[in-house]
C-alpha atoms as a PDB file:
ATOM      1  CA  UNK A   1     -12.270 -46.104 -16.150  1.00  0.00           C
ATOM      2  CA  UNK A   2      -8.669 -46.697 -15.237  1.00  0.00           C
ATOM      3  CA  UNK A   3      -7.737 -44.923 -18.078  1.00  0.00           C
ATOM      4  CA  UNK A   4      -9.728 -41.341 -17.154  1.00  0.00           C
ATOM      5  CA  UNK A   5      -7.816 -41.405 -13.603  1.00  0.00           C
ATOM      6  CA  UNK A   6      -4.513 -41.408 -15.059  1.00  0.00           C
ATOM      7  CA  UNK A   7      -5.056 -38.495 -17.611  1.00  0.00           C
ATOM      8  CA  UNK A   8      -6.276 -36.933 -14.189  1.00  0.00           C
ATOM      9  CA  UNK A   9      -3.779 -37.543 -12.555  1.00  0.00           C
ATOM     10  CA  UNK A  10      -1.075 -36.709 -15.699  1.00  0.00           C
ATOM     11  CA  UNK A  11      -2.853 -33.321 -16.074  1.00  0.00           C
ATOM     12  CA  UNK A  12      -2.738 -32.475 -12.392  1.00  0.00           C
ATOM     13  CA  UNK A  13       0.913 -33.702 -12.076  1.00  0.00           C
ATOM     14  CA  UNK A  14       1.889 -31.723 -15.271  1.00  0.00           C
ATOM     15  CA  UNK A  15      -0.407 -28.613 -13.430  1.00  0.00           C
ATOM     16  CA  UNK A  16       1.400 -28.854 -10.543  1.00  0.00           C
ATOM     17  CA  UNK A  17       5.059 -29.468 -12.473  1.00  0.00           C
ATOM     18  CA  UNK A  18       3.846 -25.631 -14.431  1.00  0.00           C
ATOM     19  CA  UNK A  19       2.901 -23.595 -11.030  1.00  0.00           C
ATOM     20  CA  UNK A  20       6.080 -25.428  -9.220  1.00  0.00           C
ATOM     21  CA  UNK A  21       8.528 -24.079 -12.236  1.00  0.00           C
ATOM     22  CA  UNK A  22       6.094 -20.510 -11.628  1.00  0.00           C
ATOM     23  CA  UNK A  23       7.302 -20.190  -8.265  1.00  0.00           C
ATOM     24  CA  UNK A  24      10.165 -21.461  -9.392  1.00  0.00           C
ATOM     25  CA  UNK A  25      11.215 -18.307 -11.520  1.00  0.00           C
ATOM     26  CA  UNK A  26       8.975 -15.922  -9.674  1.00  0.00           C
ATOM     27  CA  UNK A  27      11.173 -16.953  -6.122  1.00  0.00           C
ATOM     28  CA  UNK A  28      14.740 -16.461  -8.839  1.00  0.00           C
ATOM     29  CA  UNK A  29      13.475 -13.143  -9.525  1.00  0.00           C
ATOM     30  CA  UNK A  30      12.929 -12.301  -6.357  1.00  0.00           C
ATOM     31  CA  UNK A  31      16.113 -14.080  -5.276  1.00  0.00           C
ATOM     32  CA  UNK A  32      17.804 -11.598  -8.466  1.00  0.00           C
ATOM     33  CA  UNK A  33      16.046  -8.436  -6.921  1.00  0.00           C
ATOM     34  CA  UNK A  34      16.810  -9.173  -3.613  1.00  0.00           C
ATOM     35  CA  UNK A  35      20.718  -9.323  -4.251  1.00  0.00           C
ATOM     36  CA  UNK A  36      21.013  -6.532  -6.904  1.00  0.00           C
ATOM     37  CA  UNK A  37      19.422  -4.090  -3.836  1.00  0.00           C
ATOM     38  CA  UNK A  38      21.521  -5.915  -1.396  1.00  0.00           C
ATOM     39  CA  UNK A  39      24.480  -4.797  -3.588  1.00  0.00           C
ATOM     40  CA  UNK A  40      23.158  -1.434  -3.871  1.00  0.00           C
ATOM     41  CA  UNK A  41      22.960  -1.158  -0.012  1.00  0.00           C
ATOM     42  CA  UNK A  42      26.469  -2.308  -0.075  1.00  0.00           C
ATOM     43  CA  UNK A  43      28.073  -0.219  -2.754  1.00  0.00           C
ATOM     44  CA  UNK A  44      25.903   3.265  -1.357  1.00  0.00           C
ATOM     45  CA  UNK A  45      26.887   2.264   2.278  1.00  0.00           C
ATOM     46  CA  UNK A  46      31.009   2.310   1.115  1.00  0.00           C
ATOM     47  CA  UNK A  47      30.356   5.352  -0.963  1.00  0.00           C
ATOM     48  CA  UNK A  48      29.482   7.310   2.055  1.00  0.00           C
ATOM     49  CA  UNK A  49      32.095   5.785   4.132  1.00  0.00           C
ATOM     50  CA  UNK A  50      35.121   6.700   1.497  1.00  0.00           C
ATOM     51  CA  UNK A  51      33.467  10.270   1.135  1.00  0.00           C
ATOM     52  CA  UNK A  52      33.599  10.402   5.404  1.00  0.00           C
ATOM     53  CA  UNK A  53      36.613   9.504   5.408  1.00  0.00           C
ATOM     54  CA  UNK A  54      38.570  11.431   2.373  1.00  0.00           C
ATOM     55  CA  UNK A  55      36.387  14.619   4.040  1.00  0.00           C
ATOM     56  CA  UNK A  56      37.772  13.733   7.601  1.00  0.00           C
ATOM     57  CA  UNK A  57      41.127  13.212   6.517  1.00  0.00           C
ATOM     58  CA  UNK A  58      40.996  16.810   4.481  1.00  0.00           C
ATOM     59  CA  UNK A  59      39.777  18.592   7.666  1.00  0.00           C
ATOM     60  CA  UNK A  60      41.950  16.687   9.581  1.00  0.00           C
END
């Protein structure tokens, strides 16, 4: 008896152990996605800024 509780409870720990390192990577990727479009945002936002500004300072 003792012995069928702890292969329960080794398969549910290593269960648990395989979705943990699942949300694990899933939340990286996310994480990875999250910061390229974040540095997307960034480098389109300056892009329009430089082209303002090298436009303003021809008209100007």
């Amino acid at each position: 008896m003792p012995n069928r509780t702890q292969k329960g409870i080794s398969q549910q720990l290593s269960y648990c152990l395989r979705k943990s390192k699942l949300a694990v990577g899933h939340s990286n990727i996310v994480i990875r996605e999250f910061k390229l479009s974040l540095l997307k945002t960034i480098r389109e936002n300056l892009c329009l800024e430089w082209n303002l500004k090298v436009e303003n300072s021809f008209h100007g």
